[in-house]
PDB file of N, CA and C in Angstrom:
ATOM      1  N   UNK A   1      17.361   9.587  10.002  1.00  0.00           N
ATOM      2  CA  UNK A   1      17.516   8.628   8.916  1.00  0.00           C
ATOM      3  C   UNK A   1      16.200   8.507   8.155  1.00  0.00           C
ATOM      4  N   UNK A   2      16.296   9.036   6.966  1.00  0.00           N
ATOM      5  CA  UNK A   2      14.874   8.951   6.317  1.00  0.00           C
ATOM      6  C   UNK A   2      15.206   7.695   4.751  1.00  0.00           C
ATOM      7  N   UNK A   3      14.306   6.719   4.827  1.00  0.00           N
ATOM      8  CA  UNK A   3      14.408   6.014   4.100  1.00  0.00           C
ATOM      9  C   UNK A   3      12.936   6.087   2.831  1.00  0.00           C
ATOM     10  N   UNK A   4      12.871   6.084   1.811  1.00  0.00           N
ATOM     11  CA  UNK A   4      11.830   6.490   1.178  1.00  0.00           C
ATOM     12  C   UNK A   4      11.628   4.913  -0.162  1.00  0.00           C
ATOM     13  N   UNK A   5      11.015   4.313   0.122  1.00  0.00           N
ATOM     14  CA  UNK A   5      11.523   3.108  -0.898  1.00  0.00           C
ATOM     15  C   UNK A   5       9.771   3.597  -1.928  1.00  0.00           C
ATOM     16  N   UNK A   6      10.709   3.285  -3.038  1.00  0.00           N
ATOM     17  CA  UNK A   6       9.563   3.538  -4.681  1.00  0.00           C
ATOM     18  C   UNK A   6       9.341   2.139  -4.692  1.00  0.00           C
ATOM     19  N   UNK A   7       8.229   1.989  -5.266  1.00  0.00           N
ATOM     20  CA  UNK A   7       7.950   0.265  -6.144  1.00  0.00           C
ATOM     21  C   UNK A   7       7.356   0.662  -7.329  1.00  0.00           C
ATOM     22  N   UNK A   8       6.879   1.905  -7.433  1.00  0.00           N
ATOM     23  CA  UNK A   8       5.857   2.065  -8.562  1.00  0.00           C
ATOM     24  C   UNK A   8       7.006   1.658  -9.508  1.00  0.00           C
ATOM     25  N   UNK A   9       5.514   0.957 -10.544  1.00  0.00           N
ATOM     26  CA  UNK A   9       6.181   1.035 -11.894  1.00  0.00           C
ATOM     27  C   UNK A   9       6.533  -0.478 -11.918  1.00  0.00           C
ATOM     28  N   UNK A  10       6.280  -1.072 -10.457  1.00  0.00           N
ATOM     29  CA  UNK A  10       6.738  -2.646 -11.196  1.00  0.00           C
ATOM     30  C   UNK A  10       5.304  -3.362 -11.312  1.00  0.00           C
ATOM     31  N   UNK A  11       5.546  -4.855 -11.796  1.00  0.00           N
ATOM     32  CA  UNK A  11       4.508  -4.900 -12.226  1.00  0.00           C
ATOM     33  C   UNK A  11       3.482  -6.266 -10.874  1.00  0.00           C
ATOM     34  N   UNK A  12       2.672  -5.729  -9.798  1.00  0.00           N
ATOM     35  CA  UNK A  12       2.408  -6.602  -9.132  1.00  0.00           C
ATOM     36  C   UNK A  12       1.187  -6.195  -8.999  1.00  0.00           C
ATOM     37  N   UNK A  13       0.593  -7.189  -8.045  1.00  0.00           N
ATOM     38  CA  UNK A  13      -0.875  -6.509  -8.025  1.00  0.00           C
ATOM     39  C   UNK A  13      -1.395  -6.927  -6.340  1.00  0.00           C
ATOM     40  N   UNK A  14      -0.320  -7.258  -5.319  1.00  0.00           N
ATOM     41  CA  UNK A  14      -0.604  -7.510  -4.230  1.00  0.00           C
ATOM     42  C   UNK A  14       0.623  -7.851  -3.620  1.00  0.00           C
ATOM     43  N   UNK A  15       0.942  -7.013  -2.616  1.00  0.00           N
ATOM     44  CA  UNK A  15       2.083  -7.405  -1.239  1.00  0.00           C
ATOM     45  C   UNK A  15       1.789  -8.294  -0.280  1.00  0.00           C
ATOM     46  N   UNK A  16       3.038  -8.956  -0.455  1.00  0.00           N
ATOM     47  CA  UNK A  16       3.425  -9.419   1.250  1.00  0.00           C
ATOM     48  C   UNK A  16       3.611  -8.966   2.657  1.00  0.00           C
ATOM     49  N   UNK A  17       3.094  -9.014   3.590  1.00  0.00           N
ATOM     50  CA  UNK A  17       3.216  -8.797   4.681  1.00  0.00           C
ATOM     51  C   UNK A  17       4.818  -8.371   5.093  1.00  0.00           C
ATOM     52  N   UNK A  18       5.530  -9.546   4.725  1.00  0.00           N
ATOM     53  CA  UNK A  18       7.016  -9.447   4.794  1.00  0.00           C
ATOM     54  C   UNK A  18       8.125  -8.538   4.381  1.00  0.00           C
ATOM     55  N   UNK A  19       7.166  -7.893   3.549  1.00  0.00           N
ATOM     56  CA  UNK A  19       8.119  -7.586   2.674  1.00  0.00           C
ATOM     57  C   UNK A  19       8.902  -6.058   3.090  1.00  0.00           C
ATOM     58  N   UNK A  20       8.522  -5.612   4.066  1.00  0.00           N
ATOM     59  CA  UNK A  20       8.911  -4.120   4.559  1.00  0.00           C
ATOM     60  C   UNK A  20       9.618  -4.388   6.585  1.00  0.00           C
ATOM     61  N   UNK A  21       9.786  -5.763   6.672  1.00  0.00           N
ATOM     62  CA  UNK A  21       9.958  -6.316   8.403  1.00  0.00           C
ATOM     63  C   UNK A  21      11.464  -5.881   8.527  1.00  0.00           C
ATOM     64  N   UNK A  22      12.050  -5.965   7.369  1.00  0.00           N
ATOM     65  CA  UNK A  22      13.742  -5.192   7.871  1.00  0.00           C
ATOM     66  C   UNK A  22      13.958  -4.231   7.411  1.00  0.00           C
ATOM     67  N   UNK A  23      13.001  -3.807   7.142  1.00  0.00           N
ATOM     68  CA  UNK A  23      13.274  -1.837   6.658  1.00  0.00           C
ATOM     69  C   UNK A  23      12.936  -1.112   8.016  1.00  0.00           C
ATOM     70  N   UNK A  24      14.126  -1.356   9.069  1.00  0.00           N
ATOM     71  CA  UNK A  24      12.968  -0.627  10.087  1.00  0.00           C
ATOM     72  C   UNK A  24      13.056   1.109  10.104  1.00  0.00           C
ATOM     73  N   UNK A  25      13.949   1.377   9.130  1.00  0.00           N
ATOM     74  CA  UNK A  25      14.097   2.939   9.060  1.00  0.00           C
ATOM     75  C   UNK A  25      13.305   3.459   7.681  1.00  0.00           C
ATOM     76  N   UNK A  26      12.098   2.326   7.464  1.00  0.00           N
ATOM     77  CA  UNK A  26      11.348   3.245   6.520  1.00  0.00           C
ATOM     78  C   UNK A  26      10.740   4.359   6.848  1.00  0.00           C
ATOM     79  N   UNK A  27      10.205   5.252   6.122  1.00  0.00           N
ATOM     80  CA  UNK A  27      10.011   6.692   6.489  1.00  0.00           C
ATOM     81  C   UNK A  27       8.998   6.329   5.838  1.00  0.00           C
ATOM     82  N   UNK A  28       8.667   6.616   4.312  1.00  0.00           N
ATOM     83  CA  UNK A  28       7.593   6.407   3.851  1.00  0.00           C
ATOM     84  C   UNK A  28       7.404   5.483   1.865  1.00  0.00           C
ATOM     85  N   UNK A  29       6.749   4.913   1.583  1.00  0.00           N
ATOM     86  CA  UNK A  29       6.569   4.273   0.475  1.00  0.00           C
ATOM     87  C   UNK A  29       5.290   3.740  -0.231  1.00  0.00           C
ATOM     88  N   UNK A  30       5.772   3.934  -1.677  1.00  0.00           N
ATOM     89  CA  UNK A  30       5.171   4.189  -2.972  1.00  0.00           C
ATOM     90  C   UNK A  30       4.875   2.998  -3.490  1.00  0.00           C
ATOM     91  N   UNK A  31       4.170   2.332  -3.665  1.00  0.00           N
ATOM     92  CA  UNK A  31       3.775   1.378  -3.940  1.00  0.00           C
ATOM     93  C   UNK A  31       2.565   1.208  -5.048  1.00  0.00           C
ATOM     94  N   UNK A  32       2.606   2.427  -5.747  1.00  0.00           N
ATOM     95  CA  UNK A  32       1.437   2.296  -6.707  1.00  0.00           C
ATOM     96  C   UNK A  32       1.762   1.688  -8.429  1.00  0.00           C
ATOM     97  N   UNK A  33       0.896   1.048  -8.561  1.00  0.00           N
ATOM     98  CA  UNK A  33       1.286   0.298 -10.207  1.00  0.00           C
ATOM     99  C   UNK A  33      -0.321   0.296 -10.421  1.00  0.00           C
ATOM    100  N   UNK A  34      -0.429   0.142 -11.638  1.00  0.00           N
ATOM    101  CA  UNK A  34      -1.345   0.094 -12.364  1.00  0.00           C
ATOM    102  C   UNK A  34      -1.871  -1.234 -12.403  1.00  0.00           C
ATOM    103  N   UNK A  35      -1.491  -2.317 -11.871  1.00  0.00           N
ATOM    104  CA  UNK A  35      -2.506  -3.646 -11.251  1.00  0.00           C
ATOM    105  C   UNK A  35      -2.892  -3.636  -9.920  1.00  0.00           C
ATOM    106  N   UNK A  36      -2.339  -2.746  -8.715  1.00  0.00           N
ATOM    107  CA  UNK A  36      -2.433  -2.812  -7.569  1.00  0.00           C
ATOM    108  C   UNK A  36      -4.046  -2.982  -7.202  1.00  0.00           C
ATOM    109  N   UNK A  37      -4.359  -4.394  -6.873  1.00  0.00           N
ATOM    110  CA  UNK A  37      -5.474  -4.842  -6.203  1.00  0.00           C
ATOM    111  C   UNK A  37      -5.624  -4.328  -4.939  1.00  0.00           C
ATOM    112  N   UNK A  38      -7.078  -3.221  -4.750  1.00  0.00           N
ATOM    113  CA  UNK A  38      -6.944  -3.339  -3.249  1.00  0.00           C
ATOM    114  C   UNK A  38      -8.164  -3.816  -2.767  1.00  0.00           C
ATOM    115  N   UNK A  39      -7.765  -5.319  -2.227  1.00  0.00           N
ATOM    116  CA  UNK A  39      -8.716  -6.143  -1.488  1.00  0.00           C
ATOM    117  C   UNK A  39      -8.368  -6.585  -0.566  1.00  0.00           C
ATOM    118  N   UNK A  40      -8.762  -7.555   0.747  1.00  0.00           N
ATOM    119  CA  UNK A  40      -8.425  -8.340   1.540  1.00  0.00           C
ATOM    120  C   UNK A  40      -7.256  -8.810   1.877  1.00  0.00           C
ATOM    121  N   UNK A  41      -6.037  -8.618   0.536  1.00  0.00           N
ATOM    122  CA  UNK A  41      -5.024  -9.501   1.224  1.00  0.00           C
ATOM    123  C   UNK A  41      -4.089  -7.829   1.312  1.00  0.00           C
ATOM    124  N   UNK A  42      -5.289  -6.815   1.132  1.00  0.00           N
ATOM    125  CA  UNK A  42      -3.939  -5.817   1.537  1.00  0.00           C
ATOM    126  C   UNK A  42      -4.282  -4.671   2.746  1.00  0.00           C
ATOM    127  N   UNK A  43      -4.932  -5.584   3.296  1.00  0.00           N
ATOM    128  CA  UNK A  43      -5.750  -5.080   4.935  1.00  0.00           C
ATOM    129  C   UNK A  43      -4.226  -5.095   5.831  1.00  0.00           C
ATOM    130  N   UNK A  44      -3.391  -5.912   5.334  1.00  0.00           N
ATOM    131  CA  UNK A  44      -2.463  -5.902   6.772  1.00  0.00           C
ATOM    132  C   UNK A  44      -1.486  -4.678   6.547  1.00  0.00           C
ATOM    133  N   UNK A  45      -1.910  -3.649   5.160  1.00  0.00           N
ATOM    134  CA  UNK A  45      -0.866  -2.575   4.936  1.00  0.00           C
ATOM    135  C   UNK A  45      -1.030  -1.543   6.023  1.00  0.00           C
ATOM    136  N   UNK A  46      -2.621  -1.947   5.963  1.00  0.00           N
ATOM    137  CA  UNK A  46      -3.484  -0.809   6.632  1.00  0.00           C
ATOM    138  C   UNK A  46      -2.820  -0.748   8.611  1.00  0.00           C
ATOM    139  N   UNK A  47      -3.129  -2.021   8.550  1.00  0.00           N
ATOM    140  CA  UNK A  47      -2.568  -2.332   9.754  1.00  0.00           C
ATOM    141  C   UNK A  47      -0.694  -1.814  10.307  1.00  0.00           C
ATOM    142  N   UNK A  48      -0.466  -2.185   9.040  1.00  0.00           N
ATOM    143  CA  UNK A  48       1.313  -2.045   9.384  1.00  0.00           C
ATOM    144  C   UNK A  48       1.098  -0.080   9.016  1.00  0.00           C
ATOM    145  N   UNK A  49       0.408   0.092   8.830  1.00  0.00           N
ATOM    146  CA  UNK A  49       0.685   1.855   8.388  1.00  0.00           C
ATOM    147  C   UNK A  49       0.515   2.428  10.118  1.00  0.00           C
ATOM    148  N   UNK A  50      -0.908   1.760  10.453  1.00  0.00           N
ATOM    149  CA  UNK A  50      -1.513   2.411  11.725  1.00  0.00           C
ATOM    150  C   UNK A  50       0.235   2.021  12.823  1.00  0.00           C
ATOM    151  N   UNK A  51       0.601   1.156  13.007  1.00  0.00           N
ATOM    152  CA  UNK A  51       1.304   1.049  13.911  1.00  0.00           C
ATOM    153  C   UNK A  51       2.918   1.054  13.501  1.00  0.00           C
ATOM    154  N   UNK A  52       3.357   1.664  12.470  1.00  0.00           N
ATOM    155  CA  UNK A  52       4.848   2.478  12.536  1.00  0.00           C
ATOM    156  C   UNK A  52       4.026   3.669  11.976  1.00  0.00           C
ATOM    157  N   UNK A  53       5.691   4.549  12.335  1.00  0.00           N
ATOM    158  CA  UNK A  53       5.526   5.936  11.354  1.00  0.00           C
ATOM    159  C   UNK A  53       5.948   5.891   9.754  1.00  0.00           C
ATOM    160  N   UNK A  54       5.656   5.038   9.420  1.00  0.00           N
ATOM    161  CA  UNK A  54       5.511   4.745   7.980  1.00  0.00           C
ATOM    162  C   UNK A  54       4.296   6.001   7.075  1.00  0.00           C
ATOM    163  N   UNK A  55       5.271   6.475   5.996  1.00  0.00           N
ATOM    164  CA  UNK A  55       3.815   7.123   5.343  1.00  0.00           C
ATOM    165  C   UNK A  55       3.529   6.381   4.117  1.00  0.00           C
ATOM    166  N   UNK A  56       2.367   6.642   3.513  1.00  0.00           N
ATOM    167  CA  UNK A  56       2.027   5.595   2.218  1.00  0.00           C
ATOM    168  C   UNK A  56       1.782   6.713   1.218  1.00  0.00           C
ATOM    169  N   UNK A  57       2.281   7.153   0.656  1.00  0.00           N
ATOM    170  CA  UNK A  57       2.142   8.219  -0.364  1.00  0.00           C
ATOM    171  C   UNK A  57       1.149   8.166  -0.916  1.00  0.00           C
ATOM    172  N   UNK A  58       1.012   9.643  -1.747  1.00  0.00           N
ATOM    173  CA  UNK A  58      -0.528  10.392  -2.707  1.00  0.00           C
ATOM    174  C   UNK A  58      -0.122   9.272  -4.022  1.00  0.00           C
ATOM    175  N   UNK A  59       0.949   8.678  -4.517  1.00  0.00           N
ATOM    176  CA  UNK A  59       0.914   8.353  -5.908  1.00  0.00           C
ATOM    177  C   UNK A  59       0.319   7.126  -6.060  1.00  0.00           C
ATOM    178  N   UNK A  60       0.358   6.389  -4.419  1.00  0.00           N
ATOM    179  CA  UNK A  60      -0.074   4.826  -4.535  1.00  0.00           C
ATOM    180  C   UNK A  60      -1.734   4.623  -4.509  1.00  0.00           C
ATOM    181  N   UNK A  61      -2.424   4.394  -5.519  1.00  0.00           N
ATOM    182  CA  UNK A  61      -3.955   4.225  -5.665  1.00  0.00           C
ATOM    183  C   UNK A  61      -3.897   3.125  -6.328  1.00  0.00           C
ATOM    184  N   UNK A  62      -5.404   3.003  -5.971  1.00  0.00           N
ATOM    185  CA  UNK A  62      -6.157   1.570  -6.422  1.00  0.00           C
ATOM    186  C   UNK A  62      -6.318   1.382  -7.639  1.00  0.00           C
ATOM    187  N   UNK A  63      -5.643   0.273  -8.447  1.00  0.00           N
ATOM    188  CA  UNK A  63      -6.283  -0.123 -10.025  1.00  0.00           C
ATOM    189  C   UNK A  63      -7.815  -1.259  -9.600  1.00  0.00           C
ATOM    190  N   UNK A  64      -7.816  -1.753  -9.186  1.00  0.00           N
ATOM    191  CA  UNK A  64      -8.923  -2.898  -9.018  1.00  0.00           C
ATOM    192  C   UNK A  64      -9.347  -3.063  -8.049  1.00  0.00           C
ATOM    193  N   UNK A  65     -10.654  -3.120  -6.966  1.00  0.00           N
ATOM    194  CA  UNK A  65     -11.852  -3.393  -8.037  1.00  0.00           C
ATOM    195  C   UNK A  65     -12.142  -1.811  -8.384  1.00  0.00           C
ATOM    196  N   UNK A  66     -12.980  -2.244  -9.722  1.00  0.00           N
ATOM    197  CA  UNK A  66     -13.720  -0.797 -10.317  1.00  0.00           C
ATOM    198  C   UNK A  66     -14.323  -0.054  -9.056  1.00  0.00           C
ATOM    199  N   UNK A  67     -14.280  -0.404  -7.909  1.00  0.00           N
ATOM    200  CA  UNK A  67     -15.565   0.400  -7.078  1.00  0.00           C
ATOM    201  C   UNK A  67     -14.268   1.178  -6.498  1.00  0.00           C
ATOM    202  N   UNK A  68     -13.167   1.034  -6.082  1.00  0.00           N
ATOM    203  CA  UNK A  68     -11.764   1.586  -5.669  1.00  0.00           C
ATOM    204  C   UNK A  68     -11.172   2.246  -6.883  1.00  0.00           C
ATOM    205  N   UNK A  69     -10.692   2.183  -8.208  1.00  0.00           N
ATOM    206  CA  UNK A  69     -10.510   2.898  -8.946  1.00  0.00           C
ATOM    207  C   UNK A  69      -9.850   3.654  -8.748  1.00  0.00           C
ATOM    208  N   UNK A  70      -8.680   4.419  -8.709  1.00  0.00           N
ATOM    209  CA  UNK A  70      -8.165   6.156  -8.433  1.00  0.00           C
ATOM    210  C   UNK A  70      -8.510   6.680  -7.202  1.00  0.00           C
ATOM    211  N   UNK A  71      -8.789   5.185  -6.398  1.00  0.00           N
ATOM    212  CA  UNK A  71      -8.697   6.087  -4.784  1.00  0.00           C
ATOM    213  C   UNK A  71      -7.264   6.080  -4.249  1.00  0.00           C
ATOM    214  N   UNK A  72      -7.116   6.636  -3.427  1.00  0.00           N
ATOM    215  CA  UNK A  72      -5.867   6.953  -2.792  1.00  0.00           C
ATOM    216  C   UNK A  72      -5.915   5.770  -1.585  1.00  0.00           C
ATOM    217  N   UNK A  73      -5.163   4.980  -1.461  1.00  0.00           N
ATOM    218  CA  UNK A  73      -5.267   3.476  -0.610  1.00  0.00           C
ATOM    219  C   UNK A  73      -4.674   4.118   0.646  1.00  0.00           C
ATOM    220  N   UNK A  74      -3.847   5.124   0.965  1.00  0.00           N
ATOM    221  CA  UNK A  74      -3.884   5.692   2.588  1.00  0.00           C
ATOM    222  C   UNK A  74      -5.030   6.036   2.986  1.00  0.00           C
ATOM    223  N   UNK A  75      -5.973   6.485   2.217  1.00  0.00           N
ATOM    224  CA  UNK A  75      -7.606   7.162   2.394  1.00  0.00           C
ATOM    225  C   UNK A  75      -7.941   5.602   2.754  1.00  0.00           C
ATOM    226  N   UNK A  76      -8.092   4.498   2.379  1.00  0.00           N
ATOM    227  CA  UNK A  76      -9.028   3.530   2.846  1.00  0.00           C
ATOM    228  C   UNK A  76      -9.507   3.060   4.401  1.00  0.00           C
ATOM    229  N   UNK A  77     -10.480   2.221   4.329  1.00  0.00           N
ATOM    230  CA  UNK A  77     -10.654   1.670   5.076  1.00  0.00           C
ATOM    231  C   UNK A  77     -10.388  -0.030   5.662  1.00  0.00           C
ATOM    232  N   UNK A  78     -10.728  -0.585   6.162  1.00  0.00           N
ATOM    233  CA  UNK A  78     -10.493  -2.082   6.556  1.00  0.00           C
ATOM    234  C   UNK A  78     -11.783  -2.746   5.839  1.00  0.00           C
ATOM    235  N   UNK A  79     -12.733  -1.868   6.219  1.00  0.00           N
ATOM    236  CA  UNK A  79     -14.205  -2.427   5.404  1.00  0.00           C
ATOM    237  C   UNK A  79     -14.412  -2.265   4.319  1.00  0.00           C
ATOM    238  N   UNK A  80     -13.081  -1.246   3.329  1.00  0.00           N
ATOM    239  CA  UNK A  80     -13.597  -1.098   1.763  1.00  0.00           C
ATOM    240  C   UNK A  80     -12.494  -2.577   0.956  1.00  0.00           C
ATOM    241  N   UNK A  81     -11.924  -2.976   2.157  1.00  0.00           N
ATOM    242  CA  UNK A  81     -10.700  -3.852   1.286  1.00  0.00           C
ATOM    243  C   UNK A  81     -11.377  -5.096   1.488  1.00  0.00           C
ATOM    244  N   UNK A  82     -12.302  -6.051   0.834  1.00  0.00           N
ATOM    245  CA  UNK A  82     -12.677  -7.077   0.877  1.00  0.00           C
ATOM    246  C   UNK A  82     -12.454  -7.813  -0.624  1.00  0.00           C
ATOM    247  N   UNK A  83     -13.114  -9.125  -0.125  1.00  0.00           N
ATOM    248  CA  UNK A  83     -12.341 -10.451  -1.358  1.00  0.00           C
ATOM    249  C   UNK A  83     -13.722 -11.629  -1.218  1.00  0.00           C
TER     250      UNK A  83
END
Protein backbone atom coordinates (compact mmCIF):
# COMPACT_ATOMS: atom_id res chain seq x y z
CA UNK A 1 0.00 0.00 0.00
CA UNK A 2 1.82 3.06 -1.07
CA UNK A 3 0.27 6.29 -0.13
CA UNK A 4 2.05 9.50 -1.53
CA UNK A 5 0.17 12.75 -0.21
CA UNK A 6 1.23 16.35 -2.28
CA UNK A 7 0.63 19.69 -0.30
CA UNK A 8 2.77 21.69 -2.51
CA UNK A 9 1.28 24.55 -3.87
CA UNK A 10 -0.89 25.42 -0.89
CA UNK A 11 -0.36 28.26 0.78
CA UNK A 12 1.20 27.64 4.53
CA UNK A 13 4.24 28.28 6.08
CA UNK A 14 4.32 25.71 9.06
CA UNK A 15 2.76 22.14 10.04
CA UNK A 16 1.15 20.53 12.66
CA UNK A 17 2.37 17.73 14.36
CA UNK A 18 -1.12 16.17 13.82
CA UNK A 19 -1.56 16.44 10.84
CA UNK A 20 -0.09 13.07 9.21
CA UNK A 21 -1.25 10.64 12.88
CA UNK A 22 -3.98 8.79 10.64
CA UNK A 23 -2.16 8.42 7.56
CA UNK A 24 -0.57 5.40 8.85
CA UNK A 25 0.05 4.05 5.26
CA UNK A 26 1.97 7.12 4.27
CA UNK A 27 4.81 6.20 2.09
CA UNK A 28 6.13 9.46 1.38
CA UNK A 29 5.21 13.47 1.18
CA UNK A 30 5.60 16.79 -0.46
CA UNK A 31 5.16 19.44 1.42
CA UNK A 32 6.99 22.22 -0.28
CA UNK A 33 5.37 25.86 -0.90
CA UNK A 34 7.02 28.82 -1.32
CA UNK A 35 6.36 30.20 2.46
CA UNK A 36 7.50 26.98 4.07
CA UNK A 37 9.32 28.26 7.27
CA UNK A 38 11.94 26.01 8.39
CA UNK A 39 12.40 26.76 12.04
CA UNK A 40 11.70 25.31 15.43
CA UNK A 41 8.19 24.50 15.12
CA UNK A 42 9.20 22.09 12.28
CA UNK A 43 11.81 20.01 14.33
CA UNK A 44 9.03 17.46 15.12
CA UNK A 45 8.97 16.61 11.09
CA UNK A 46 12.41 15.73 11.57
CA UNK A 47 11.54 13.62 14.34
CA UNK A 48 8.35 11.97 12.79
CA UNK A 49 10.62 11.26 9.48
CA UNK A 50 13.45 9.48 11.74
CA UNK A 51 10.87 7.13 13.28
CA UNK A 52 8.32 5.89 10.37
CA UNK A 53 9.23 4.91 6.90
CA UNK A 54 7.93 8.03 5.72
CA UNK A 55 9.98 9.75 2.84
CA UNK A 56 10.05 13.65 2.57
CA UNK A 57 10.72 14.38 -0.98
CA UNK A 58 13.55 16.42 -3.25
CA UNK A 59 10.63 19.12 -4.12
CA UNK A 60 9.99 20.12 -0.39
CA UNK A 61 12.70 23.05 0.47
CA UNK A 62 13.06 25.85 2.60
CA UNK A 63 11.55 29.42 1.68
CA UNK A 64 12.59 31.13 5.10
CA UNK A 65 15.01 31.96 6.90
CA UNK A 66 17.39 33.39 4.12
CA UNK A 67 20.23 31.24 5.75
CA UNK A 68 17.93 27.87 4.65
CA UNK A 69 16.84 29.19 1.32
CA UNK A 70 16.61 26.24 -1.44
CA UNK A 71 17.80 23.74 0.99
CA UNK A 72 16.29 20.52 0.76
CA UNK A 73 14.51 20.14 4.49
CA UNK A 74 15.14 16.06 4.41
CA UNK A 75 18.95 17.27 4.27
CA UNK A 76 18.42 19.23 7.63
CA UNK A 77 19.33 19.12 10.83
CA UNK A 78 17.63 19.61 14.46
CA UNK A 79 20.33 22.37 15.07
CA UNK A 80 19.71 24.26 11.69
CA UNK A 81 15.80 24.53 12.61
CA UNK A 82 15.76 27.21 15.30
CA UNK A 83 13.31 30.28 16.33
Amino acid sequence: DYLHRNLSGNIFSTLSPELFVALVSLKAVDFNSEFLICDCNMRWVLNWKKNTSVRITEETVCAYPKTLKGQLFKDLTESQLVC
